[in-house]
PDB file of N, CA and C in Angstrom:
ATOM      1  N   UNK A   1      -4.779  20.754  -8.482  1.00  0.00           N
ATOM      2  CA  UNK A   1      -4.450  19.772  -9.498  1.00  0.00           C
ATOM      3  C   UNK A   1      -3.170  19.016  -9.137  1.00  0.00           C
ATOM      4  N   UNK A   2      -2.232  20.120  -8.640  1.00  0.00           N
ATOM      5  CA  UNK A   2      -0.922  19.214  -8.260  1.00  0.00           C
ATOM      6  C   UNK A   2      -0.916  17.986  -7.127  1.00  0.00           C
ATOM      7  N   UNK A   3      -2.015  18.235  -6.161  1.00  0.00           N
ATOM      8  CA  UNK A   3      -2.503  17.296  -4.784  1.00  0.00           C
ATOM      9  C   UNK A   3      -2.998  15.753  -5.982  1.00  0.00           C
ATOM     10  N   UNK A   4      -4.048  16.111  -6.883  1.00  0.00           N
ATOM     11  CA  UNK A   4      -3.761  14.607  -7.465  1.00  0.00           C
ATOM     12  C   UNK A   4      -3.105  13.938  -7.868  1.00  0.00           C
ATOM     13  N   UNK A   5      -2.129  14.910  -8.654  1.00  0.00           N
ATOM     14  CA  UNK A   5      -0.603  13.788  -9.205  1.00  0.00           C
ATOM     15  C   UNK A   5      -0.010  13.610  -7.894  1.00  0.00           C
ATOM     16  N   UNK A   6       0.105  14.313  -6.726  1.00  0.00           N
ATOM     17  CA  UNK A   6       0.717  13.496  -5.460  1.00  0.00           C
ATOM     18  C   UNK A   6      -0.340  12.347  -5.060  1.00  0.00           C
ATOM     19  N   UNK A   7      -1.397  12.064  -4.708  1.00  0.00           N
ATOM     20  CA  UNK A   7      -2.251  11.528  -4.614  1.00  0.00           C
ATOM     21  C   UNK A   7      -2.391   9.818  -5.681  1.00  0.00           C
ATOM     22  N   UNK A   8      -2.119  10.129  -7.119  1.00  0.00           N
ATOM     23  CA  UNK A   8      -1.800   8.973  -7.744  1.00  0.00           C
ATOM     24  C   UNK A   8      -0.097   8.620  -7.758  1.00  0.00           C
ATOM     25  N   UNK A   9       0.742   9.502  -7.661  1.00  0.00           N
ATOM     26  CA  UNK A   9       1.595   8.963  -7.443  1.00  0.00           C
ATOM     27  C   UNK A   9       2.063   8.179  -5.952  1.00  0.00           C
ATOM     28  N   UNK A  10       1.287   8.086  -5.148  1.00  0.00           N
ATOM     29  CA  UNK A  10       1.502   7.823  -3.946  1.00  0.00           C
ATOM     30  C   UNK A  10       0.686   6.331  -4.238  1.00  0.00           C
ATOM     31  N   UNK A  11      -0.814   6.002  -4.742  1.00  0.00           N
ATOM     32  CA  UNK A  11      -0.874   5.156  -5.059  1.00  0.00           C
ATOM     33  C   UNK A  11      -0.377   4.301  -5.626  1.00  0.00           C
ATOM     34  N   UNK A  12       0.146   4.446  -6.670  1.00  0.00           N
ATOM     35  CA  UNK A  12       0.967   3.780  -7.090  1.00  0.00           C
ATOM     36  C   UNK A  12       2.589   3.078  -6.421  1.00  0.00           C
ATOM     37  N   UNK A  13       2.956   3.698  -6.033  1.00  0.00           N
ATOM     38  CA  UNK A  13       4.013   3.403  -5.260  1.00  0.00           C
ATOM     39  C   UNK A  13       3.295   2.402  -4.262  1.00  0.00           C
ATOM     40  N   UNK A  14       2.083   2.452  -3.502  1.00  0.00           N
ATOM     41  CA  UNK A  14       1.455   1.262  -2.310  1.00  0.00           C
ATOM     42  C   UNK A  14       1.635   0.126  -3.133  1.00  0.00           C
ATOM     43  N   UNK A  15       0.825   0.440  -4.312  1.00  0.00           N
ATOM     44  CA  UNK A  15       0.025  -0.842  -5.106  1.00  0.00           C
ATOM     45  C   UNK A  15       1.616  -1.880  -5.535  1.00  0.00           C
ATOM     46  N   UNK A  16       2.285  -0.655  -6.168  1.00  0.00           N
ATOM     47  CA  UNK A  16       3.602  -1.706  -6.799  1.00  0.00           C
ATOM     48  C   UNK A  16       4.275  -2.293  -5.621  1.00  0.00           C
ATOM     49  N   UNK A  17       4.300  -1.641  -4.832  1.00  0.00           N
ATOM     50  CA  UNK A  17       4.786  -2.079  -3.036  1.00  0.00           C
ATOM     51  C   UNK A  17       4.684  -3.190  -2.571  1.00  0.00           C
ATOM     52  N   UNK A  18       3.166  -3.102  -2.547  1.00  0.00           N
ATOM     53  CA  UNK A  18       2.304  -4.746  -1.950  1.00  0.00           C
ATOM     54  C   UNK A  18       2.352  -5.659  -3.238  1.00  0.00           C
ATOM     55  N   UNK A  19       2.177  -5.094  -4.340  1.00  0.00           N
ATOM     56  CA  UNK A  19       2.543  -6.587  -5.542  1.00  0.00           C
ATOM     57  C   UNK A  19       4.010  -7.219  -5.506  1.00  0.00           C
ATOM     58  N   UNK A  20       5.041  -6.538  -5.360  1.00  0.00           N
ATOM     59  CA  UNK A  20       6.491  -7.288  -4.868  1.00  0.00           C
ATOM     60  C   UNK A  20       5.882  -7.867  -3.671  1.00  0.00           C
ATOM     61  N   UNK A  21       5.201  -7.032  -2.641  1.00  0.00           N
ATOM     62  CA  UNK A  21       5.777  -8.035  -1.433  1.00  0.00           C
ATOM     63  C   UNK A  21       4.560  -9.468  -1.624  1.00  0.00           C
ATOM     64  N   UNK A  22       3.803  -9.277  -2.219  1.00  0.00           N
ATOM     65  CA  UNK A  22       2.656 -10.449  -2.752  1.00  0.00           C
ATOM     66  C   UNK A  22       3.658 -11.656  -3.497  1.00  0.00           C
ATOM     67  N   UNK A  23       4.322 -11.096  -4.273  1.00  0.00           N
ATOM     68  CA  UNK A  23       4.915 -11.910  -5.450  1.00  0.00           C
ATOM     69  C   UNK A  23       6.406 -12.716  -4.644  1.00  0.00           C
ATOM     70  N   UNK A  24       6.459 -11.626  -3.011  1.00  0.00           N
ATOM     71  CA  UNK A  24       7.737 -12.595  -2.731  1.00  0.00           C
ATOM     72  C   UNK A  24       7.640 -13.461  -1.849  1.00  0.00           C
ATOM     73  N   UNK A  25       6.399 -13.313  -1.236  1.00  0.00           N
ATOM     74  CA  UNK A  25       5.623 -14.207  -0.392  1.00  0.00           C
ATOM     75  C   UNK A  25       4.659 -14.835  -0.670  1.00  0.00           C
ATOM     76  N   UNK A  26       3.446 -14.396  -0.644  1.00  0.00           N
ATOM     77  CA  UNK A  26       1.886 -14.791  -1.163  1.00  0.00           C
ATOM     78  C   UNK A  26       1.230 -13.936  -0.420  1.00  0.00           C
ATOM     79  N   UNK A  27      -0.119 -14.113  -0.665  1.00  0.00           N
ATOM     80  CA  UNK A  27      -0.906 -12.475  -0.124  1.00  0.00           C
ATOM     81  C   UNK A  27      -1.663 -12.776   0.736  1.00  0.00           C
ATOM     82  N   UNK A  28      -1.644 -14.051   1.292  1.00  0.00           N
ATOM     83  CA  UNK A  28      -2.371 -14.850   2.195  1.00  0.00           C
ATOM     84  C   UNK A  28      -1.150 -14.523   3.050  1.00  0.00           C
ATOM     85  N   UNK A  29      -0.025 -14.574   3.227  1.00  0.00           N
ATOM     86  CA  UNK A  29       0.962 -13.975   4.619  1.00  0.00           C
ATOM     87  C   UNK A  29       1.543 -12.942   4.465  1.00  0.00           C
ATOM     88  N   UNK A  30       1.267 -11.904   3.376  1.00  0.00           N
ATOM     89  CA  UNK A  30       1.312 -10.266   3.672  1.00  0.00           C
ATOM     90  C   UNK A  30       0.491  -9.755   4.616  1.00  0.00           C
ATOM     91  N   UNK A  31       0.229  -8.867   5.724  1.00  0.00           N
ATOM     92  CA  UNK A  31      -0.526  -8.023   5.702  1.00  0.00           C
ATOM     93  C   UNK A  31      -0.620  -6.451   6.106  1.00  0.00           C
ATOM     94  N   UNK A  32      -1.875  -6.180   6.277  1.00  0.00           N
ATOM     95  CA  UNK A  32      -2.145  -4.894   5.907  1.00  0.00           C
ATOM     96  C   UNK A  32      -1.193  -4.148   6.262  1.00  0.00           C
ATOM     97  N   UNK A  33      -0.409  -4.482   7.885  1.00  0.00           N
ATOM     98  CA  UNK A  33       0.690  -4.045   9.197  1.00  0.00           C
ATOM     99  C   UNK A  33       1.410  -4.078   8.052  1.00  0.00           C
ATOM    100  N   UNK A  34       2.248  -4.923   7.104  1.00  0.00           N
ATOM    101  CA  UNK A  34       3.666  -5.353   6.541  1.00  0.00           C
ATOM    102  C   UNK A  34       3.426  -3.904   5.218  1.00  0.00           C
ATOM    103  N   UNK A  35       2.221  -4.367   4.476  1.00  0.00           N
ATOM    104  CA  UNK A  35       2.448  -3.184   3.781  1.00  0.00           C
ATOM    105  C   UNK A  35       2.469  -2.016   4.373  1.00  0.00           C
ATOM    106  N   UNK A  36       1.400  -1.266   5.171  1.00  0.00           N
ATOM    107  CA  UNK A  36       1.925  -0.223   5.872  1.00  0.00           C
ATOM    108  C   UNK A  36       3.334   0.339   6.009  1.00  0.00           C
ATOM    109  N   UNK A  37       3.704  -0.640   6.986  1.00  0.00           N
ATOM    110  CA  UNK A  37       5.185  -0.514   7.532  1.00  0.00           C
ATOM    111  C   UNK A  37       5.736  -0.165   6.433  1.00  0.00           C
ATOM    112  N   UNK A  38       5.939  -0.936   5.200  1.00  0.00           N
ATOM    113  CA  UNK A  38       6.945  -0.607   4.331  1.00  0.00           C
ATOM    114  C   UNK A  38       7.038   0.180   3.176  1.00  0.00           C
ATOM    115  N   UNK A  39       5.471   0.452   3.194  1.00  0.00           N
ATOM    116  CA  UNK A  39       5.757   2.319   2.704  1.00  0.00           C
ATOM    117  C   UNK A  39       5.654   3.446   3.572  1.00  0.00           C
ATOM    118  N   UNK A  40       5.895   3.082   4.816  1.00  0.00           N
ATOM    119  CA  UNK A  40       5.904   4.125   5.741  1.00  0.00           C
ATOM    120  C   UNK A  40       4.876   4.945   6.078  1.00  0.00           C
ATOM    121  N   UNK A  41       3.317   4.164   6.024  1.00  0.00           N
ATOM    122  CA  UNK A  41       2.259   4.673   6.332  1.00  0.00           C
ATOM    123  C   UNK A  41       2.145   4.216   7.652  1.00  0.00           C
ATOM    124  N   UNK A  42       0.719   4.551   8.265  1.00  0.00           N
ATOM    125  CA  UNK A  42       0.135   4.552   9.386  1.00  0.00           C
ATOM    126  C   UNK A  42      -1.295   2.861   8.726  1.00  0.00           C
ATOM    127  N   UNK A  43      -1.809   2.223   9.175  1.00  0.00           N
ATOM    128  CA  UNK A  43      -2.198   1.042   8.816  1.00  0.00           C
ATOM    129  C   UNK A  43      -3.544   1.618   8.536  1.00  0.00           C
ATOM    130  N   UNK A  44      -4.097   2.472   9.845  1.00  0.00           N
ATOM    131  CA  UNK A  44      -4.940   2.966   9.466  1.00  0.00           C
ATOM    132  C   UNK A  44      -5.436   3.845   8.141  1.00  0.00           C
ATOM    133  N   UNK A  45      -4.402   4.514   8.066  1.00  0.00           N
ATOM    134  CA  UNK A  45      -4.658   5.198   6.945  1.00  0.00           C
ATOM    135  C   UNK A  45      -4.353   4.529   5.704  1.00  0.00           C
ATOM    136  N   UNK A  46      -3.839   3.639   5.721  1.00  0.00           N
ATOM    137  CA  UNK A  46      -3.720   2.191   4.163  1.00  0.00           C
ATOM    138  C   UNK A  46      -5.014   1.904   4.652  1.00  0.00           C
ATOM    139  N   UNK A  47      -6.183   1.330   5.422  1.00  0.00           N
ATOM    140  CA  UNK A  47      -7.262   0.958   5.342  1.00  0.00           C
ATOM    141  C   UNK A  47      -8.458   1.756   4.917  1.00  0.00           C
ATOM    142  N   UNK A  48      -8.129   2.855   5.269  1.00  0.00           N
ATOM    143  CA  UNK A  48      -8.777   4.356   4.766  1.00  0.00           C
ATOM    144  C   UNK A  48      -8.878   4.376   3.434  1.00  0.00           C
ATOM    145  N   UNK A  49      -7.552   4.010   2.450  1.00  0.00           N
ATOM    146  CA  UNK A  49      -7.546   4.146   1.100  1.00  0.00           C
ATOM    147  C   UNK A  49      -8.210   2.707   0.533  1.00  0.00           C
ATOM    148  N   UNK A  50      -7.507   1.624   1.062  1.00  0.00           N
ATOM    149  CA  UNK A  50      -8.057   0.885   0.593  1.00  0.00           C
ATOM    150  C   UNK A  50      -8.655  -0.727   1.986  1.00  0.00           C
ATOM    151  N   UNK A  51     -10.041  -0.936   1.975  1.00  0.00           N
ATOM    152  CA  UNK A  51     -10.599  -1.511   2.688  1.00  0.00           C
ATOM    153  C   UNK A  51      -9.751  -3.083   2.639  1.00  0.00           C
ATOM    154  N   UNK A  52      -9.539  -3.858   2.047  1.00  0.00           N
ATOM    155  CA  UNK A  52      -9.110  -5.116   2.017  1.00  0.00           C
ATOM    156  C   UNK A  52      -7.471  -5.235   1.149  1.00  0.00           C
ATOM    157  N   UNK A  53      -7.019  -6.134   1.074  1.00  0.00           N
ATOM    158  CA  UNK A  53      -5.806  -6.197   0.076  1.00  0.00           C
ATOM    159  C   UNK A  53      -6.370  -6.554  -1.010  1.00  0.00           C
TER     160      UNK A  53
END
């Protein structure tokens, strides 16, 4: 049970992540690499969770 609250809390932290960096750029010149990078994932594994932005 505790792996899902890590699990949504980790989502959450991507999602609010990429909406600043959406909101400080546009989401047409974010990508998948920039969010990665800046929650300190692997790109692959942000594509794993989620297929597109």
């Amino acid at each position: 049970m505790g792996n899902t609250k890590l699990k949504d809390a980790e989502n959450r932290f991507i999602i609010e992540t990429a909406t600043r960096m959406f909101l400080g750029s546009s989401i047409d010149k974010v990508t998948m690499a920039d969010i990665a990078r800046e929650v300190g994932i692997g790109e692959a594994t942000l594509y794993r969770r989620y297929s597109t932005k």
